[in-house]
C-alpha atoms as a PDB file:
ATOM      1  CA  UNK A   1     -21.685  47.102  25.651  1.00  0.00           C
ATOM      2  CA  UNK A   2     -23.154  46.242  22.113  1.00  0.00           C
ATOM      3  CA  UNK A   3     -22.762  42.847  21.439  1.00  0.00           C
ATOM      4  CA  UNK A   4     -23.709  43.193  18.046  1.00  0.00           C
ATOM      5  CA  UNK A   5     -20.431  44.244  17.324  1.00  0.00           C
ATOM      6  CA  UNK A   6     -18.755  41.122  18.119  1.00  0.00           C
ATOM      7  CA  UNK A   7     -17.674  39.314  15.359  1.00  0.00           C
ATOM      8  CA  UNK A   8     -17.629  35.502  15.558  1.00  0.00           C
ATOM      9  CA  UNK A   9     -15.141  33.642  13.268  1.00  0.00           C
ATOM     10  CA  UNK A  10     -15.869  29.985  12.340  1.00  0.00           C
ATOM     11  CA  UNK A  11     -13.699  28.407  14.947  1.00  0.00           C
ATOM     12  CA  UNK A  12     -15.526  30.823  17.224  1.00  0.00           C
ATOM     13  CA  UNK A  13     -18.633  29.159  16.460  1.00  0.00           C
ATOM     14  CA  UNK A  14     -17.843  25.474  16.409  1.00  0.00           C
ATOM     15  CA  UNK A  15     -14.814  25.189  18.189  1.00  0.00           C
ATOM     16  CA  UNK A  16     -15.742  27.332  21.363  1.00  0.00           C
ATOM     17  CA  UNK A  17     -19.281  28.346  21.849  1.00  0.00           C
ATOM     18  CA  UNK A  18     -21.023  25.421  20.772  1.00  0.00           C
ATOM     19  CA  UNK A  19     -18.240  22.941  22.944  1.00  0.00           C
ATOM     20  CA  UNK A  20     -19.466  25.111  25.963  1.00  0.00           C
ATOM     21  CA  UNK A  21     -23.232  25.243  25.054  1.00  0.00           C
ATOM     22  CA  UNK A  22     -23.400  21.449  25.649  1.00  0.00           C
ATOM     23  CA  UNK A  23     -20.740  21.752  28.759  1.00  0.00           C
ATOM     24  CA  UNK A  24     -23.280  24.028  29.853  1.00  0.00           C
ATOM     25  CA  UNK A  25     -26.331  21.789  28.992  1.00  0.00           C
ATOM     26  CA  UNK A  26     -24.822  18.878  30.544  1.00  0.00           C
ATOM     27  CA  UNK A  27     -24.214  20.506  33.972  1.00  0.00           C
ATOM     28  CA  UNK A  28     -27.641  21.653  34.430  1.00  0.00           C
ATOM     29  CA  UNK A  29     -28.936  18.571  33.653  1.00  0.00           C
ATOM     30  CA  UNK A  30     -26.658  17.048  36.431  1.00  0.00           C
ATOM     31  CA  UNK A  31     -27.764  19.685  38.896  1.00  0.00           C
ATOM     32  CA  UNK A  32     -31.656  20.338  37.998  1.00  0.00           C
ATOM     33  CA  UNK A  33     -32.744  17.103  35.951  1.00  0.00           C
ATOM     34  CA  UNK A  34     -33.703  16.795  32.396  1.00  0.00           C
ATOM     35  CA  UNK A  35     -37.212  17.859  32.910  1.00  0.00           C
ATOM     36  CA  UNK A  36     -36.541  21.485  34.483  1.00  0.00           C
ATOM     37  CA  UNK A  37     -34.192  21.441  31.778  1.00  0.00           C
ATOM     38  CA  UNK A  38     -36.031  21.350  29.307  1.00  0.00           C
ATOM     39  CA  UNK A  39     -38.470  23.723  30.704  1.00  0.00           C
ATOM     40  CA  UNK A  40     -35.888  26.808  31.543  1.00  0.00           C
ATOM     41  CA  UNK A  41     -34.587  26.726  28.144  1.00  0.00           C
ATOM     42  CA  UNK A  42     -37.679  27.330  26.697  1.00  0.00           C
ATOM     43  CA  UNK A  43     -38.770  30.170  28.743  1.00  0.00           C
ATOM     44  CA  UNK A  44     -35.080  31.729  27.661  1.00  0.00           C
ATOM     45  CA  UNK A  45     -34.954  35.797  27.408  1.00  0.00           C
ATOM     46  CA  UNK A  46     -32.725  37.342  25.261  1.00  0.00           C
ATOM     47  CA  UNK A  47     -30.985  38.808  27.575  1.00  0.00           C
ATOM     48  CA  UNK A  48     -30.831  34.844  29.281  1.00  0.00           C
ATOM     49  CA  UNK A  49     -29.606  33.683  26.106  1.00  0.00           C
ATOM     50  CA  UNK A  50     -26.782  36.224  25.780  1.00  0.00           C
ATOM     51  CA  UNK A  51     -25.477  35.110  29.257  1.00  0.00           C
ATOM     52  CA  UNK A  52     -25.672  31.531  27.772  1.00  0.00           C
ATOM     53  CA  UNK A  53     -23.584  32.539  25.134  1.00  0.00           C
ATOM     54  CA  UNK A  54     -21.029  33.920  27.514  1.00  0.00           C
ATOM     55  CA  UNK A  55     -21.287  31.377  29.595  1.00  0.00           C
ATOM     56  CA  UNK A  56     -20.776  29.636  26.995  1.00  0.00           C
ATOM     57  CA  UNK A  57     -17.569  30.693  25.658  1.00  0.00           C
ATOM     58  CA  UNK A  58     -15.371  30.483  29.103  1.00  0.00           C
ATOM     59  CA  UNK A  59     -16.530  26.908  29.656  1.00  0.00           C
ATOM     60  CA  UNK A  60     -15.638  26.104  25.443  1.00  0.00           C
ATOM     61  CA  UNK A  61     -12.069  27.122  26.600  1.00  0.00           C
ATOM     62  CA  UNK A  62     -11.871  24.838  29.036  1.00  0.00           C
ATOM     63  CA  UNK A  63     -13.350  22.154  27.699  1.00  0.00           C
ATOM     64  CA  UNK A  64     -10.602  22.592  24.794  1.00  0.00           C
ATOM     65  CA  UNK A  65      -7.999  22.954  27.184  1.00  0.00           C
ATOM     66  CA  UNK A  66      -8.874  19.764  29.162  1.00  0.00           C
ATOM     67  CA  UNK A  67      -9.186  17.706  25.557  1.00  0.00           C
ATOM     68  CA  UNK A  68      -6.089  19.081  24.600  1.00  0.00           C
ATOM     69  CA  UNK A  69      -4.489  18.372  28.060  1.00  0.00           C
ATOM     70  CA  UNK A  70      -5.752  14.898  28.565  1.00  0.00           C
ATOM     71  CA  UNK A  71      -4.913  13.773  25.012  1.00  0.00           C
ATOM     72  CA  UNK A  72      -1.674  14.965  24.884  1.00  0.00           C
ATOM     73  CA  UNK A  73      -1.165  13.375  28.184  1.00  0.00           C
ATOM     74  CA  UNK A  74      -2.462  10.307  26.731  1.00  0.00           C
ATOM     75  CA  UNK A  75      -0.947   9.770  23.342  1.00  0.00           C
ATOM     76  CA  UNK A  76       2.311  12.170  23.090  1.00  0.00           C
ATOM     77  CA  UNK A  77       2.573  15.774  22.927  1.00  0.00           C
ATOM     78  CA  UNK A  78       2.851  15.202  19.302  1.00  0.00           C
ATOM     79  CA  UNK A  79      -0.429  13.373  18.825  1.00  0.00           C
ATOM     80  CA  UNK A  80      -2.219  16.386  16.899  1.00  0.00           C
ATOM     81  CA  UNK A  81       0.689  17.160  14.659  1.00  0.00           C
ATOM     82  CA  UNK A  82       1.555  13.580  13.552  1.00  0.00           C
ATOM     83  CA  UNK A  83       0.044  13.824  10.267  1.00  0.00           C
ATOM     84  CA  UNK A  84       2.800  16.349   9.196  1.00  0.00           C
ATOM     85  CA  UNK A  85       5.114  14.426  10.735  1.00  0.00           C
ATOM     86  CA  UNK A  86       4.262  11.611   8.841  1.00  0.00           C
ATOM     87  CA  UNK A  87       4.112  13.551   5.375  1.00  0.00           C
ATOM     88  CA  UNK A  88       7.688  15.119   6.562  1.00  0.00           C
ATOM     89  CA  UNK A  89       9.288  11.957   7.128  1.00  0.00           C
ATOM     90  CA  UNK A  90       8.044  10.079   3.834  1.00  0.00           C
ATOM     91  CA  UNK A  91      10.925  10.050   0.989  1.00  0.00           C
ATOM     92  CA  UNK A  92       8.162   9.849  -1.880  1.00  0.00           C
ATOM     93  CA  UNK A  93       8.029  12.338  -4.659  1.00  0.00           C
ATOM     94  CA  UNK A  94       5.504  14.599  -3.392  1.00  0.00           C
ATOM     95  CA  UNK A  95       7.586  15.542  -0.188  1.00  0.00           C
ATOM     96  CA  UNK A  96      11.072  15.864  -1.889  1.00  0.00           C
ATOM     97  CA  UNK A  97       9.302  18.352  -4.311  1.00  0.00           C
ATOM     98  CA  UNK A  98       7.936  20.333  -1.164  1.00  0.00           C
ATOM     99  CA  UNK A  99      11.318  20.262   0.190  1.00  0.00           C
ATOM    100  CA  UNK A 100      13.027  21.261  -2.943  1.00  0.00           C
ATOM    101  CA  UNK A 101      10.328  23.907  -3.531  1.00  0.00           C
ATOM    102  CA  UNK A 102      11.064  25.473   0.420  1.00  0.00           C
ATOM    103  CA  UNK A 103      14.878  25.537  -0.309  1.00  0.00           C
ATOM    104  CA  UNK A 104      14.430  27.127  -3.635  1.00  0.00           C
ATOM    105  CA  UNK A 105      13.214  30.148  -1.642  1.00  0.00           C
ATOM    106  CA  UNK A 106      16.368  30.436  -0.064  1.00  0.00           C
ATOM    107  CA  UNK A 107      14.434  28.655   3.120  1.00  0.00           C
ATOM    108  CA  UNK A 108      16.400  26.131   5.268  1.00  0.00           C
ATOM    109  CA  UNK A 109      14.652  23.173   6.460  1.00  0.00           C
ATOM    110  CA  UNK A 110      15.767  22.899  10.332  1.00  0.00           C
ATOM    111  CA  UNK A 111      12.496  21.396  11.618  1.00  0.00           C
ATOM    112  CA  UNK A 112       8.618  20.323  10.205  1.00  0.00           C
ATOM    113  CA  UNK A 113       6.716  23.115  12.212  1.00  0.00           C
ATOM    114  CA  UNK A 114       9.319  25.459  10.842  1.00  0.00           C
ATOM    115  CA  UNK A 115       8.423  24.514   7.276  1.00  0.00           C
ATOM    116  CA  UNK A 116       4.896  23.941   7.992  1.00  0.00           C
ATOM    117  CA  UNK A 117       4.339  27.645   9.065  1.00  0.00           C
ATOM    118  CA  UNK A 118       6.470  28.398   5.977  1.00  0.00           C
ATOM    119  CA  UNK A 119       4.148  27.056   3.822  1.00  0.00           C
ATOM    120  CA  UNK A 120       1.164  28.238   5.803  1.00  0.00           C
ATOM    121  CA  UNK A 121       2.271  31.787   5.525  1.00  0.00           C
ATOM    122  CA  UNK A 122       3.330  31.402   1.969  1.00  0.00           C
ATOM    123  CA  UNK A 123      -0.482  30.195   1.275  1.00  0.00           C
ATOM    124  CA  UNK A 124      -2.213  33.548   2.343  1.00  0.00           C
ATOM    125  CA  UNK A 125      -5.529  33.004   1.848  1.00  0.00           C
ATOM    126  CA  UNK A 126      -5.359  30.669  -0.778  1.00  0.00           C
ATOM    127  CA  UNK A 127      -6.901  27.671   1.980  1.00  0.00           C
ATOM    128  CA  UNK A 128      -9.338  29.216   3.638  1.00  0.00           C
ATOM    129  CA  UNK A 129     -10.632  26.170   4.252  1.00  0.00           C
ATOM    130  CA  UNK A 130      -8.126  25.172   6.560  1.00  0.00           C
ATOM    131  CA  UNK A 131     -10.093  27.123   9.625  1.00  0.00           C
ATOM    132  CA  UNK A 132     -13.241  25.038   9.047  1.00  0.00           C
ATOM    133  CA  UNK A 133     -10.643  21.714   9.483  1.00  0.00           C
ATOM    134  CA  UNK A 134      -8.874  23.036  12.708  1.00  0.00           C
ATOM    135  CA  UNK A 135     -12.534  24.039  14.062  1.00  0.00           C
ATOM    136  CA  UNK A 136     -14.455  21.235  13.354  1.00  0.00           C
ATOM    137  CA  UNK A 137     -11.545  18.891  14.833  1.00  0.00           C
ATOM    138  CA  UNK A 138     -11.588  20.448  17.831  1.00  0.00           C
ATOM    139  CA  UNK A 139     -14.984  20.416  17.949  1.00  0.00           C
ATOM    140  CA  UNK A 140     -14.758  16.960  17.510  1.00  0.00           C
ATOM    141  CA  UNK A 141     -12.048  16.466  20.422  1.00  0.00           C
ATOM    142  CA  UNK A 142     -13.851  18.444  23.023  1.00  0.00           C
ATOM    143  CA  UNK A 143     -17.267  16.301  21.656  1.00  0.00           C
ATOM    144  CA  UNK A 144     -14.885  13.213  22.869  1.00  0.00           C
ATOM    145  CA  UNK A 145     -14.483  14.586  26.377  1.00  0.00           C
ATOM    146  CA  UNK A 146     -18.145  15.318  26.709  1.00  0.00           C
ATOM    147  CA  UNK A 147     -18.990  12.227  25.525  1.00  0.00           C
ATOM    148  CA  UNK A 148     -17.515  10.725  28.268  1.00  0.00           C
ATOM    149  CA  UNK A 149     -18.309  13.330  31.285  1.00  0.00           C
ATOM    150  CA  UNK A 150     -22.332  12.716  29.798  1.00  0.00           C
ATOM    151  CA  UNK A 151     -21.949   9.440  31.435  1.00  0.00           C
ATOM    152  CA  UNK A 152     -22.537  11.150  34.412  1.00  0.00           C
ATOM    153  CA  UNK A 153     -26.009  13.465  34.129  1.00  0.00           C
ATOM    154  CA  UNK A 154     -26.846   9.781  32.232  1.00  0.00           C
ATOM    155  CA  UNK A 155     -26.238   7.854  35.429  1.00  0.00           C
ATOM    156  CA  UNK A 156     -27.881  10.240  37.486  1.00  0.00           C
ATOM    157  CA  UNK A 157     -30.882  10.504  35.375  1.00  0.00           C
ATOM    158  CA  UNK A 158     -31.392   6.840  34.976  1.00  0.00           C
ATOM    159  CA  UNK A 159     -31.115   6.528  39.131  1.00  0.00           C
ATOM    160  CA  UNK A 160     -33.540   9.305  39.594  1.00  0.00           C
ATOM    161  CA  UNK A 161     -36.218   7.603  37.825  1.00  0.00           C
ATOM    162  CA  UNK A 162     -35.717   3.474  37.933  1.00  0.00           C
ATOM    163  CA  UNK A 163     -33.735   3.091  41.556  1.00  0.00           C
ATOM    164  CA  UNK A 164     -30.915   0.647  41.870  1.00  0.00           C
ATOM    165  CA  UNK A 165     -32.537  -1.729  40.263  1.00  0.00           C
ATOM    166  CA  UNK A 166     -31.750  -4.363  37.665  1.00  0.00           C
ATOM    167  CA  UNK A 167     -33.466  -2.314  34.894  1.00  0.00           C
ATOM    168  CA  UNK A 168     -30.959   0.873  35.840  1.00  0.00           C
ATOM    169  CA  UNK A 169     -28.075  -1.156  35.459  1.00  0.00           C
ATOM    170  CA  UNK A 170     -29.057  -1.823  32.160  1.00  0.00           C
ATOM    171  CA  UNK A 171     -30.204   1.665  31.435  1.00  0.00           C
ATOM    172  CA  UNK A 172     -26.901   2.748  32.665  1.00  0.00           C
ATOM    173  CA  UNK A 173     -24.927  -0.056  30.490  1.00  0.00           C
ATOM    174  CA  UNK A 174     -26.713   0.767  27.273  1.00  0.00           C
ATOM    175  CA  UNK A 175     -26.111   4.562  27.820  1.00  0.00           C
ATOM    176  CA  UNK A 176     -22.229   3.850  28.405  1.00  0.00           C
ATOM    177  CA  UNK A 177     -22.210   2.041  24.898  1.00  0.00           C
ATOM    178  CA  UNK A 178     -24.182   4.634  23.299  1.00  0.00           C
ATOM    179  CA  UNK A 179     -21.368   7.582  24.606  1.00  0.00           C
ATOM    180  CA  UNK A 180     -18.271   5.132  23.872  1.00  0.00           C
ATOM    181  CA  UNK A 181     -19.422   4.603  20.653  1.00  0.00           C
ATOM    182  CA  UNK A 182     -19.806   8.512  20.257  1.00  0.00           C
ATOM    183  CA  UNK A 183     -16.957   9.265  21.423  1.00  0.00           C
ATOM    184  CA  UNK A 184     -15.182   6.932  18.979  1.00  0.00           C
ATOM    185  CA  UNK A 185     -16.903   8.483  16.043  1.00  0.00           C
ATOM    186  CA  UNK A 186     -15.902  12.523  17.716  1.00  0.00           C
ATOM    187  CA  UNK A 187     -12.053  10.748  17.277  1.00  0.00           C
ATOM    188  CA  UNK A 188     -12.000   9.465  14.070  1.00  0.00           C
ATOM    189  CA  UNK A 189     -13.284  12.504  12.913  1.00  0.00           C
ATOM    190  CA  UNK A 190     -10.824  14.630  14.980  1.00  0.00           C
ATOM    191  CA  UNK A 191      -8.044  12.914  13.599  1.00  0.00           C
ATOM    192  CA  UNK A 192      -9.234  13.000   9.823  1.00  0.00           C
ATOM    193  CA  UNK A 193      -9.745  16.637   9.869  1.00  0.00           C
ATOM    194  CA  UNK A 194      -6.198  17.411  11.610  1.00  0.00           C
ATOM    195  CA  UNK A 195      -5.239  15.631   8.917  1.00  0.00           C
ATOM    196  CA  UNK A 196      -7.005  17.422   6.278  1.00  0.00           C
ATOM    197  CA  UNK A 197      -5.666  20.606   8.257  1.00  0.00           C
ATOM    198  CA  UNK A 198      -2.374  19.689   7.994  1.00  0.00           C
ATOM    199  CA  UNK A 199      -1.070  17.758   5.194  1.00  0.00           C
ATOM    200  CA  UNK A 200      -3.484  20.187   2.705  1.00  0.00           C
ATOM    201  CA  UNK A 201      -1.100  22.952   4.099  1.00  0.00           C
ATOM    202  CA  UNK A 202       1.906  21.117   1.750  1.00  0.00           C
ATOM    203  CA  UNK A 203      -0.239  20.001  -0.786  1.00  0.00           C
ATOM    204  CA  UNK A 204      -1.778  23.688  -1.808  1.00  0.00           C
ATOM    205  CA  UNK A 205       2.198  24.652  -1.445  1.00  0.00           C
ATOM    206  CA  UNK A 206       3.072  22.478  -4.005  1.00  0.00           C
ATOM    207  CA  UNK A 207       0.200  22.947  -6.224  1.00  0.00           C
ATOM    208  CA  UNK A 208       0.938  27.115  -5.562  1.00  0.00           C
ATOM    209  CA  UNK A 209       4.565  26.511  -6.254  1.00  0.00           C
ATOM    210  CA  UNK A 210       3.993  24.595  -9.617  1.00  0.00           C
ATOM    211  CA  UNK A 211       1.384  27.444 -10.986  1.00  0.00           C
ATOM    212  CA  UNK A 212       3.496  30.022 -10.674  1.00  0.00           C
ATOM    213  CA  UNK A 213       6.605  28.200 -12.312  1.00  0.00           C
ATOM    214  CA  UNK A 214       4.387  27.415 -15.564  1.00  0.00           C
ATOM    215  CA  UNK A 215       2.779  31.001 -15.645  1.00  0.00           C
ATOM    216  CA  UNK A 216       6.898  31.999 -15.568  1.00  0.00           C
ATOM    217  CA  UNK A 217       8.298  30.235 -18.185  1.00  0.00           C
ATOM    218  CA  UNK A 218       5.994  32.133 -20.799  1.00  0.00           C
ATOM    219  CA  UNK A 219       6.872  34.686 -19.603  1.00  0.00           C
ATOM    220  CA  UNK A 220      10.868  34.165 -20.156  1.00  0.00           C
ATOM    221  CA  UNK A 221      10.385  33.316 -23.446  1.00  0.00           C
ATOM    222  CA  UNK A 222       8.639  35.845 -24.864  1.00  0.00           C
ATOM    223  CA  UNK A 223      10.442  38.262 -27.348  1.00  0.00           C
ATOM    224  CA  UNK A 224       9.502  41.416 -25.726  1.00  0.00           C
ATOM    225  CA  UNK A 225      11.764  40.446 -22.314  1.00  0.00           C
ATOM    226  CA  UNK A 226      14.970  39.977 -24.601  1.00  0.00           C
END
């Protein structure tokens, strides 16, 4: 099997793989210690590394798959999509004109993912940047969840070398802030780029909608279409 023929999208990259290369990294900490840590990686093959990779990529899925389990759990089923919601509910200018815009295709409006995939397909590829949102929020959600399972190779780190003593309780306090505040960072970052992932969708709609009505009305009036 050639690997080299494998073709790794963006989402691929930072969503997945790179997730599961520090699932991966913080489980052999846990088991070996940071020190023959350290030292395996460097002495790495390329065949090693490839494994890695693969490796890699099934624990990336389930590291998104418990973030997206545990926060939906958590905060609503709805939690990722509530910036559209929140655009779709709004009754300022800029949603009425998406609105107007979907129902001037001879759409009907029956729900907000409906219209949001509307728009999405209408788009093409005209936001490309939208993958680079998605994957770099989820990266950011599944950076949440290892956040807080590094507490543990942390813990047992700081036991290994300083004993239950009043110095490792400290050791093990500061690292606890140190991952809360991380994982804090991972969400409002998560939750930004959703965002951006989102409610762009409607924007570059609008702003596709609006081009092609002024590059029509030219054409209507000129004399050679009478």
């Amino acid at each position: 099997m050639d690997l080299s023929k494998f073709k790794l999208e963006v989402y691929d990259l930072l969503g997945i793989i790179l997730p599961g290369l520090l699932a991966v990294f913080e489980g052999w900490i846990l088991l070996k210690g940071w020190t023959p840590f350290v030292i395996s990686l460097r002495q790495l093959s390329g065949a090693e590394f490839t494994v890695l990779v693969l490796l890699a990529f099934g624990a990336g899925n389930l590291v998104q798959e418990l973030g997206d389990v545990t926060i939906k759990k958590w905060k609503g089923c709805r939690y990722f999509k509530k910036a559209r919601d929140d655009f779709w509910s709004k009754d300022n200018g800029e949603t009425l004109f998406v609105k107007a815009a979907i129902v001037s295709e001879g759409q009907e409006l029956p729900h907000v993912d409906t219209a949001f995939d509307y728009c999405l397909t209408r788009l093409q590829d005209r936001f490309s940047k939208r993958d680079g949102f998605v994957a770099t929020s989820d990266l950011c959600r599944s950076l949440v969840v290892l956040a807080v399972l590094a507490f543990i190779p942390a813990a047992r780190l700081a036991w290994q070398h300083f004993a239950p003593t009043c110095r490792y309780f400290a050791l093990v306090g500061t690292f606890g802030l140190f991952l809360i505040f991380l994982a804090w960072l991972s969400w409002k970052r998560m939750v930004r780029f959703r965002q951006l992932a989102d409610v762009t969708v409607f924007h570059s709609y609008l702003a596709m909608v609006r081009e092609a009505s002024k590059t029509a009305k030219p054409r209507e009036a000129s004399p050679d279409s009478k």
